[in-house]
Protein backbone atom coordinates (compact mmCIF):
# COMPACT_ATOMS: atom_id res chain seq x y z
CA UNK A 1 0.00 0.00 0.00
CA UNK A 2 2.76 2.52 1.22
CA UNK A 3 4.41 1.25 -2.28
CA UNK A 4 0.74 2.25 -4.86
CA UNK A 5 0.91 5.79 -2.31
CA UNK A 6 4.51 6.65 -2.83
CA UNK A 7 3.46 5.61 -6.87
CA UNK A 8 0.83 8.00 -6.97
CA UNK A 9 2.78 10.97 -5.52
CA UNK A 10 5.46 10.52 -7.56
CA UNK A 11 3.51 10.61 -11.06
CA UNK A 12 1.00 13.35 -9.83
CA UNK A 13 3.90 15.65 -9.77
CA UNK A 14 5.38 14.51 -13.32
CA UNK A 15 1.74 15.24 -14.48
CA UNK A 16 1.13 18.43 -12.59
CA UNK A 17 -0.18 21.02 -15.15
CA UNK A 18 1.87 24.07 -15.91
CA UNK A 19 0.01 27.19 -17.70
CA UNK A 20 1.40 30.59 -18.79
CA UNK A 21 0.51 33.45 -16.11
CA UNK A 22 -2.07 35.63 -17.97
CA UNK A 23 -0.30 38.67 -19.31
CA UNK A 24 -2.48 41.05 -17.32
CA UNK A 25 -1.06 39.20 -13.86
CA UNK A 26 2.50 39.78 -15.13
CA UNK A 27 3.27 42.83 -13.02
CA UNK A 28 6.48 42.77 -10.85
CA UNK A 29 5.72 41.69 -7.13
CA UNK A 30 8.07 42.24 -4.30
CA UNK A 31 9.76 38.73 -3.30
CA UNK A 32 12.90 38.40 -0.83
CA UNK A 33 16.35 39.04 -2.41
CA UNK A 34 17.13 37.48 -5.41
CA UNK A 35 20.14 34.96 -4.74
CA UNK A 36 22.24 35.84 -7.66
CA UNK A 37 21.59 40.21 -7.98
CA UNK A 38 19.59 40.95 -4.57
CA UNK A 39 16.73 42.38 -6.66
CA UNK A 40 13.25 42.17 -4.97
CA UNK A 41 11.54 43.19 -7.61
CA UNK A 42 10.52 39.74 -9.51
CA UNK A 43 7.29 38.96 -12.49
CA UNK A 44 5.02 36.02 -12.11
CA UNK A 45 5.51 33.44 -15.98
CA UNK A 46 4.29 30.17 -14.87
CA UNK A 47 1.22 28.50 -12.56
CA UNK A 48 1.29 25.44 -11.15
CA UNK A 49 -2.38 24.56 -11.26
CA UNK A 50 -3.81 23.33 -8.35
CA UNK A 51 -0.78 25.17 -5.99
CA UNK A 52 0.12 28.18 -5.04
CA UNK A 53 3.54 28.36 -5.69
CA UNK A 54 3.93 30.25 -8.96
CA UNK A 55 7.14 30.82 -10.90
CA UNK A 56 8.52 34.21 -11.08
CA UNK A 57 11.60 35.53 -12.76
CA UNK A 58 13.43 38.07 -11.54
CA UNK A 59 13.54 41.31 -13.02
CA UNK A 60 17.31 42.32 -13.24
CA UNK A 61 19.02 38.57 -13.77
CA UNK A 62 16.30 36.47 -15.48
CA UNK A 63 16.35 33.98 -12.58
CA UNK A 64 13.33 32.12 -12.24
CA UNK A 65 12.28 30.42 -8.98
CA UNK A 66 9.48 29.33 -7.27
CA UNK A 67 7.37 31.82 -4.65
CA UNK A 68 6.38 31.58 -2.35
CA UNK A 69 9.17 29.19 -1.60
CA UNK A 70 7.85 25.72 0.04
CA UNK A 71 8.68 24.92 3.67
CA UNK A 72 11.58 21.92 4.41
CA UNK A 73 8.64 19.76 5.57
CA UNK A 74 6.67 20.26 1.72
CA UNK A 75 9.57 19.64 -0.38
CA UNK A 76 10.45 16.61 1.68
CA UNK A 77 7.59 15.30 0.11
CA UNK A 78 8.49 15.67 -3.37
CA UNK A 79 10.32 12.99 -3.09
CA UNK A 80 8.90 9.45 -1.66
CA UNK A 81 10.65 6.99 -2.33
CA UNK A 82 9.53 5.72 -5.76
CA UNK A 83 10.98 8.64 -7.21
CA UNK A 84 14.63 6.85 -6.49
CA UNK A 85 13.20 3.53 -8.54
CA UNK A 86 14.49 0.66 -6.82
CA UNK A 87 18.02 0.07 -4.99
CA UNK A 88 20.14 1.33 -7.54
CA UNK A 89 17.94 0.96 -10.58
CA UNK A 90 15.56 3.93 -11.83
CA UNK A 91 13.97 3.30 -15.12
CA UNK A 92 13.19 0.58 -17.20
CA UNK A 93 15.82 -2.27 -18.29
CA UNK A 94 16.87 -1.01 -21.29
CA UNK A 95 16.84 2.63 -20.66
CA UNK A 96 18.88 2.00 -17.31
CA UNK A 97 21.52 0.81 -19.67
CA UNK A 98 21.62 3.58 -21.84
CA UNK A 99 21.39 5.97 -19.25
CA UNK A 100 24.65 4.40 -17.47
CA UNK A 101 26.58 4.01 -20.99
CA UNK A 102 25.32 7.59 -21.32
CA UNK A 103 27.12 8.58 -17.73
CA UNK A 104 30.40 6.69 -18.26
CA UNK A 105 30.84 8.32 -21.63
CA UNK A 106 31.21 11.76 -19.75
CA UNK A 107 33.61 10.45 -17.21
CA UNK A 108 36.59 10.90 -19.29
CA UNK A 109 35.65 14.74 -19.22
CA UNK A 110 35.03 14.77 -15.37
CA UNK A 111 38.20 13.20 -15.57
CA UNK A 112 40.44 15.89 -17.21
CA UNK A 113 43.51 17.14 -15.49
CA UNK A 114 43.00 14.78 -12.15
CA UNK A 115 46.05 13.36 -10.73
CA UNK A 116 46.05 10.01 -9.73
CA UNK A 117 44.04 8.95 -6.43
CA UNK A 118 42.58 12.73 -6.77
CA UNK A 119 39.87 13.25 -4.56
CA UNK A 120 36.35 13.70 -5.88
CA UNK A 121 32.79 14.66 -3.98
CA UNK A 122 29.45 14.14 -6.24
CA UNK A 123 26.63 16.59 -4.46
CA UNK A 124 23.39 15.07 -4.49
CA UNK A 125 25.41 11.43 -5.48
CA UNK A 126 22.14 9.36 -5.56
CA UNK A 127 22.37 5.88 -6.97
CA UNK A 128 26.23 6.98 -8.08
CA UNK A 129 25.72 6.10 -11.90
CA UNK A 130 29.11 8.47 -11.95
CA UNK A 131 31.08 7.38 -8.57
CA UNK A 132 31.79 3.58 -10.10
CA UNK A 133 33.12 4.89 -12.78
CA UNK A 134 35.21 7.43 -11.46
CA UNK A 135 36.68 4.80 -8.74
CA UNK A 136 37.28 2.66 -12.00
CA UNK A 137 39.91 5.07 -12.65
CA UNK A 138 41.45 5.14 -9.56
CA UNK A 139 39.72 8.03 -7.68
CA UNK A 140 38.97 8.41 -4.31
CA UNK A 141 35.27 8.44 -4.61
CA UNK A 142 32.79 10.80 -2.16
CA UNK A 143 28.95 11.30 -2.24
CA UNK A 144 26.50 13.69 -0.71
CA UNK A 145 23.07 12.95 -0.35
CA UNK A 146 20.15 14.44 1.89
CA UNK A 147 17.80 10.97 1.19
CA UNK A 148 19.60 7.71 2.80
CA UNK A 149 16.94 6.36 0.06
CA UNK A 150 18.22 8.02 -2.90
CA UNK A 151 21.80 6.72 -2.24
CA UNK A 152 20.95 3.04 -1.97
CA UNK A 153 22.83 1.08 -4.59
CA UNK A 154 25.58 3.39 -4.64
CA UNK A 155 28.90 2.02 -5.44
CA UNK A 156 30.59 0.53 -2.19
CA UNK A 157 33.84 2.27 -2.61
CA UNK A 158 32.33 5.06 -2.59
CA UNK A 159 32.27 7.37 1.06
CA UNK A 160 28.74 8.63 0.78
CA UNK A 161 27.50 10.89 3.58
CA UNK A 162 23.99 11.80 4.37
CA UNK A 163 22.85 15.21 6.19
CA UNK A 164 20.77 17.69 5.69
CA UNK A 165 22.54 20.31 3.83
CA UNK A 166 25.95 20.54 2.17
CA UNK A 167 27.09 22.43 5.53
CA UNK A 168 26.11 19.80 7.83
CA UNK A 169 28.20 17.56 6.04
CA UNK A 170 31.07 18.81 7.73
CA UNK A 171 33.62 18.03 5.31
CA UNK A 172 37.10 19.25 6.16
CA UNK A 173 38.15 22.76 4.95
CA UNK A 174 40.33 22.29 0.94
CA UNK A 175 39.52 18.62 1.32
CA UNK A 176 38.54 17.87 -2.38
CA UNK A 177 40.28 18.16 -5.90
CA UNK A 178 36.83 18.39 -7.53
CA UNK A 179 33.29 18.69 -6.68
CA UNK A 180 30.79 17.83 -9.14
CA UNK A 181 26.58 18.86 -8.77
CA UNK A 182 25.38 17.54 -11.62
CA UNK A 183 21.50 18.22 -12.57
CA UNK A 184 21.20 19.16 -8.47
CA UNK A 185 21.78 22.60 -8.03
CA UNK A 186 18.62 23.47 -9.28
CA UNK A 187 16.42 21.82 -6.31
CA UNK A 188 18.59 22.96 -3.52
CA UNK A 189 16.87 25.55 -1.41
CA UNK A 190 19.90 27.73 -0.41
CA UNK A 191 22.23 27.67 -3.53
CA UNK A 192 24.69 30.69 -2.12
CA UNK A 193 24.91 28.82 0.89
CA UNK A 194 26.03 25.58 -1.07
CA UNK A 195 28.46 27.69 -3.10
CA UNK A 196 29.66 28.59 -0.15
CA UNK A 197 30.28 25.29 1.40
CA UNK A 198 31.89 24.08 -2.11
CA UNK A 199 34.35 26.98 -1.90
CA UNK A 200 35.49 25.52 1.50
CA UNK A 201 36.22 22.82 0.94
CA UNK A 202 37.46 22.69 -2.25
CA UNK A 203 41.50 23.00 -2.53
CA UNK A 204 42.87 26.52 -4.10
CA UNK A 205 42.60 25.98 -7.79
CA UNK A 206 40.27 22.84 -7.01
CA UNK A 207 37.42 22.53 -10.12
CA UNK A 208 33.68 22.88 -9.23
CA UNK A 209 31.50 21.44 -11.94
CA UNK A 210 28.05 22.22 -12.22
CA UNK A 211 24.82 21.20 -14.54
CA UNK A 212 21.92 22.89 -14.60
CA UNK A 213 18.98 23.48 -17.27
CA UNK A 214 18.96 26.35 -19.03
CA UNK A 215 16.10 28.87 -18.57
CA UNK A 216 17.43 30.83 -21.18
CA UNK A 217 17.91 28.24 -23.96
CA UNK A 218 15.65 28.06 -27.34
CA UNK A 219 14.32 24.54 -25.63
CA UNK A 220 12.84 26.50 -22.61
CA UNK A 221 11.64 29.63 -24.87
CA UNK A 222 10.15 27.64 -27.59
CA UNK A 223 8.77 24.91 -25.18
CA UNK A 224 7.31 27.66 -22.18
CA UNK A 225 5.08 26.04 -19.46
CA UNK A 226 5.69 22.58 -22.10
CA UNK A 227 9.14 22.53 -21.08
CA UNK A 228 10.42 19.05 -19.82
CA UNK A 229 13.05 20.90 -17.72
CA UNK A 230 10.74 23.02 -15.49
CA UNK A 231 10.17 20.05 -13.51
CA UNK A 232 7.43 21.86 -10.81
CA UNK A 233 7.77 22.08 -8.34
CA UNK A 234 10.67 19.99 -7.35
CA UNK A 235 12.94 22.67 -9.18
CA UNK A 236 13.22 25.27 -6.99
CA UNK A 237 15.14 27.91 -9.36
CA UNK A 238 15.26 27.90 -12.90
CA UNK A 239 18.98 29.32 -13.94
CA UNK A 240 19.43 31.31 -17.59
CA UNK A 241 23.32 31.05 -17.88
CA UNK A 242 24.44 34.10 -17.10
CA UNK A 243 22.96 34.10 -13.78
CA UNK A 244 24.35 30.93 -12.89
CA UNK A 245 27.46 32.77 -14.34
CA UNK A 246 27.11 35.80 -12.23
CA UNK A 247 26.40 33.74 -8.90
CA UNK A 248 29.13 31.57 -9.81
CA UNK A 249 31.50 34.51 -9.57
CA UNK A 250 30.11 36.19 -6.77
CA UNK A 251 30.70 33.02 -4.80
CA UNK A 252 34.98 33.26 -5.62
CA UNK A 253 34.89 30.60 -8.67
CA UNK A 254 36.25 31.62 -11.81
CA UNK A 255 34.09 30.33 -14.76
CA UNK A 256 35.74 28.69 -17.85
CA UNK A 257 33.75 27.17 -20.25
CA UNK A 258 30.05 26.41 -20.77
CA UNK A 259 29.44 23.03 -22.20
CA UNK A 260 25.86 22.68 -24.52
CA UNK A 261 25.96 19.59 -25.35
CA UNK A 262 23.88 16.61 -23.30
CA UNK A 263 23.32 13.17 -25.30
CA UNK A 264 21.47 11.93 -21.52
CA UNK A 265 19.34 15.12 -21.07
CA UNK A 266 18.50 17.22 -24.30
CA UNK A 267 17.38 15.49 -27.13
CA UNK A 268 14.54 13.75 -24.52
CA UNK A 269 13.87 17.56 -23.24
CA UNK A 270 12.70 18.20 -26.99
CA UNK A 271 10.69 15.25 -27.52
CA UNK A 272 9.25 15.36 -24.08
CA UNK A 273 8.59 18.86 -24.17
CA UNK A 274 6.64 18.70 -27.66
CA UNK A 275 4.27 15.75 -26.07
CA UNK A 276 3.41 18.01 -23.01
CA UNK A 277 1.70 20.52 -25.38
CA UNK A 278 -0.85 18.33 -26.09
CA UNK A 279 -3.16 18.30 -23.44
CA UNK A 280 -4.83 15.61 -24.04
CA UNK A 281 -1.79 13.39 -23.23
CA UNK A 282 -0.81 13.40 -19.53
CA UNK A 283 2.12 15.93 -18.39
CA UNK A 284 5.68 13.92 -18.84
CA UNK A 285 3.71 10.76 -19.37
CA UNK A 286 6.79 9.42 -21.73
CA UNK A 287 9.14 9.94 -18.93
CA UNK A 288 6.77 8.47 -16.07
CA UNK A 289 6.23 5.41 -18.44
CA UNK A 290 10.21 4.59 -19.10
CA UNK A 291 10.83 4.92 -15.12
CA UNK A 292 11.09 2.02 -13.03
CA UNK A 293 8.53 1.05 -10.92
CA UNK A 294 8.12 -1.14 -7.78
CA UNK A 295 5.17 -3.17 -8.18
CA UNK A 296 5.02 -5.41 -11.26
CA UNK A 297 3.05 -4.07 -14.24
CA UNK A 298 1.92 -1.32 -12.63
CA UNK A 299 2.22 0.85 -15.79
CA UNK A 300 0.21 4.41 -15.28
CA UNK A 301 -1.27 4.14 -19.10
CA UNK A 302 -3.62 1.82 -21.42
CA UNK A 303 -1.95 0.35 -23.60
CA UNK A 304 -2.53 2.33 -26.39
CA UNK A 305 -1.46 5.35 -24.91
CA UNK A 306 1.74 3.62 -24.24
CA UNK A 307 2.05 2.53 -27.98
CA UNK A 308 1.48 6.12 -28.98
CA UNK A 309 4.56 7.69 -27.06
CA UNK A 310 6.67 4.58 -27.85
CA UNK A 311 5.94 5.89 -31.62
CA UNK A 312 6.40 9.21 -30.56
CA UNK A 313 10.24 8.64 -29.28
CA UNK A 314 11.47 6.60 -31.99
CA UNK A 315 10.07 8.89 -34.51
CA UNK A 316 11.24 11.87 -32.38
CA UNK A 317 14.57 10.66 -32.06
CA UNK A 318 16.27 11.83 -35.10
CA UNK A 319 14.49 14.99 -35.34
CA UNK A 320 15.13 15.86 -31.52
CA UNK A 321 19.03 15.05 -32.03
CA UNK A 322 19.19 17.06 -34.76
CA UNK A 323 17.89 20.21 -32.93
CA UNK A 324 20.66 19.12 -29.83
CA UNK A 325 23.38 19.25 -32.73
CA UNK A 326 22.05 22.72 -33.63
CA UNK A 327 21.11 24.48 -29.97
CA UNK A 328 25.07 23.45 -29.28
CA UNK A 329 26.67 24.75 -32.38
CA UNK A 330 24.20 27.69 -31.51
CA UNK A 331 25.87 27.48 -27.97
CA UNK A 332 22.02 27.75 -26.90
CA UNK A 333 21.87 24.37 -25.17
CA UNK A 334 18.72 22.80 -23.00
CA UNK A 335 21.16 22.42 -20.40
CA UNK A 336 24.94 23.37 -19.67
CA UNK A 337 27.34 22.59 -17.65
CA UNK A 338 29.79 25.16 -16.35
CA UNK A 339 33.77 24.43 -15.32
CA UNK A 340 35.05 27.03 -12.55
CA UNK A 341 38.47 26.96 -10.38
CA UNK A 342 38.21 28.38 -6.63
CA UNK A 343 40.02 31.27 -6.32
């Protein structure tokens, strides 16, 4: 029972509808300070229907971020269990496989200029699809998780801690080589205060990766409340590049390059994101219907519906890689990921 409940929660939120403010509602509000520019000044873009959290973007930056924002207690329950998939596994067979080719393909580039036995921390680790691979390699392996339940399955050599914020971790002060928050950053509540904690205890000159989606890519303007990436209301802040930039630098990292190009994350934001404008298909029903669920055959759709978005991604496929080619030659990617140094 606990198992059909947690079920339920999870795919209610995948489908929870998403609808443009109406343009006469669109006048600025006063929020608290914005956490990249300090603005208060902020205008409502998306509902969440049925909620009262709305999305509003911030008048000086272009961050986006949800208001009011939820209590500890609320987003805790975002995320039951089911949303993890089981020990170590999240989505069906086959796409489990590609997801994990997918995330060992990239390791070479987490990879680049570590010394031997360097020391590595993954922020928001969960199953660790990265941390094997890495310790393949001869790293020294760390996680950081909030959710003992989202770390289960996690490689065994790697030292994963659980606490309730990056600060509670206590890691010691210029402890790491690299720290890595890959497709995290953008559901942490406090994100200076993270920065923060990275700059600690990261070594001088240590890298600090971090992937985000973009708010400010064609995907997001073309796709609007559509948008695969907007994930509401479990993304707290939605970061255009240059504010991630800008808070990047205010927190003593100095950004190098921005990377466009995701094989894992974009060309599924396109085909996703083109499905959720029909409303007469569930929200993110092709995503809900890949992910890996608990009790046997307990598949959300009719059949039919599930033949229709199988169709949909194998004839989406080549058209949504295509568009990935061109948003990263355009340097206009769905998602980035930015390299810094600590000062």
């Amino acid at each position: 029972m606990l198992q059909d409940e947690s079920l339920a929660m999870t795919s209610s939120l995948y489908a929870q509808r998403v609808e443009n403010v109406e343009v006469s509602e669109r006048e600025p509000v006063e929020v608290s300070p914005c956490p990249v520019c300090r603005s208060m000044r902020a205008v409502p873009r998306f509902r969440i229907v049925g909620m009262t959290e709305r999305v509003v973007v911030c008048s000086e930056c272009g961050l986006g971020r949800l208001h009011p924002m939820p209590d500890a207690e609320v987003i805790e329950s975002y995320y039951p269990d089911e949303y993890y998939g089981e020990p170590g596994i999240k989505f069906q067979p086959l796409v489990e496989r590609l997801v994990r080719w997918v995330g060992s393909r990239h390791i070479s580039f987490l990879s680049q200029g570590l010394e031997p036995g360097a020391r590595v921390l993954d922020v928001g680790c969960g199953r660790g699809v990265i941390l094997g691979a890495l310790a393949d390699r001869g790293f020294e392996v760390h996680g950081f998780e909030i959710s003992a339940e989202a770390a289960r399955g996690a490689d065994a050599r790697a030292q994963v801690t659980v606490a309730g914020t990056l600060t509670e971790a206590e890691y010691p002060s210029q402890y790491f080589d690299q720290v890595v928050i890959w497709h995290v950053f953008e559901h942490i509540v406090n994100p200076v205060e993270t920065l923060e904690s990275v700059h600690r205890i990261l070594k001088p000159g240590g890298r600090l990766i971090v992937a985000v989606p973009n708010f400010s890519s064609l995907q997001s303007r073309w796709s609007g409340p559509a948008w695969f990436h907007l994930d509401l209301p479990r993304h707290l802040y939605q970061f255009p590049l240059s504010a991630l930039r800008a808070l990047l630098d205010r927190s003593g990292f100095e950004v190098g390059n921005a990377h466009h190009f995701s094989l894992r994350q974009n060309p599924f934001g396109w085909i996703q994101s083109a499905l959720n404008a029909y409303s007469s298909l569930p929200r993110n029903a092709l995503y809900v219907m890949l992910h890996r669920r608990t009790s046997a055959g307990s598949f959300p759709f009719g059949l039919k519906t599930r033949l229709w978005l199988s169709a949909c991604l194998i004839a989406g496929t080549p058209i949504a890689l295509l568009m990935t080619v061109l948003e990263t030659l355009a340097r206009n990617g769905a998602t980035v990921h930015a390299v810094c140094r600590r000062r």
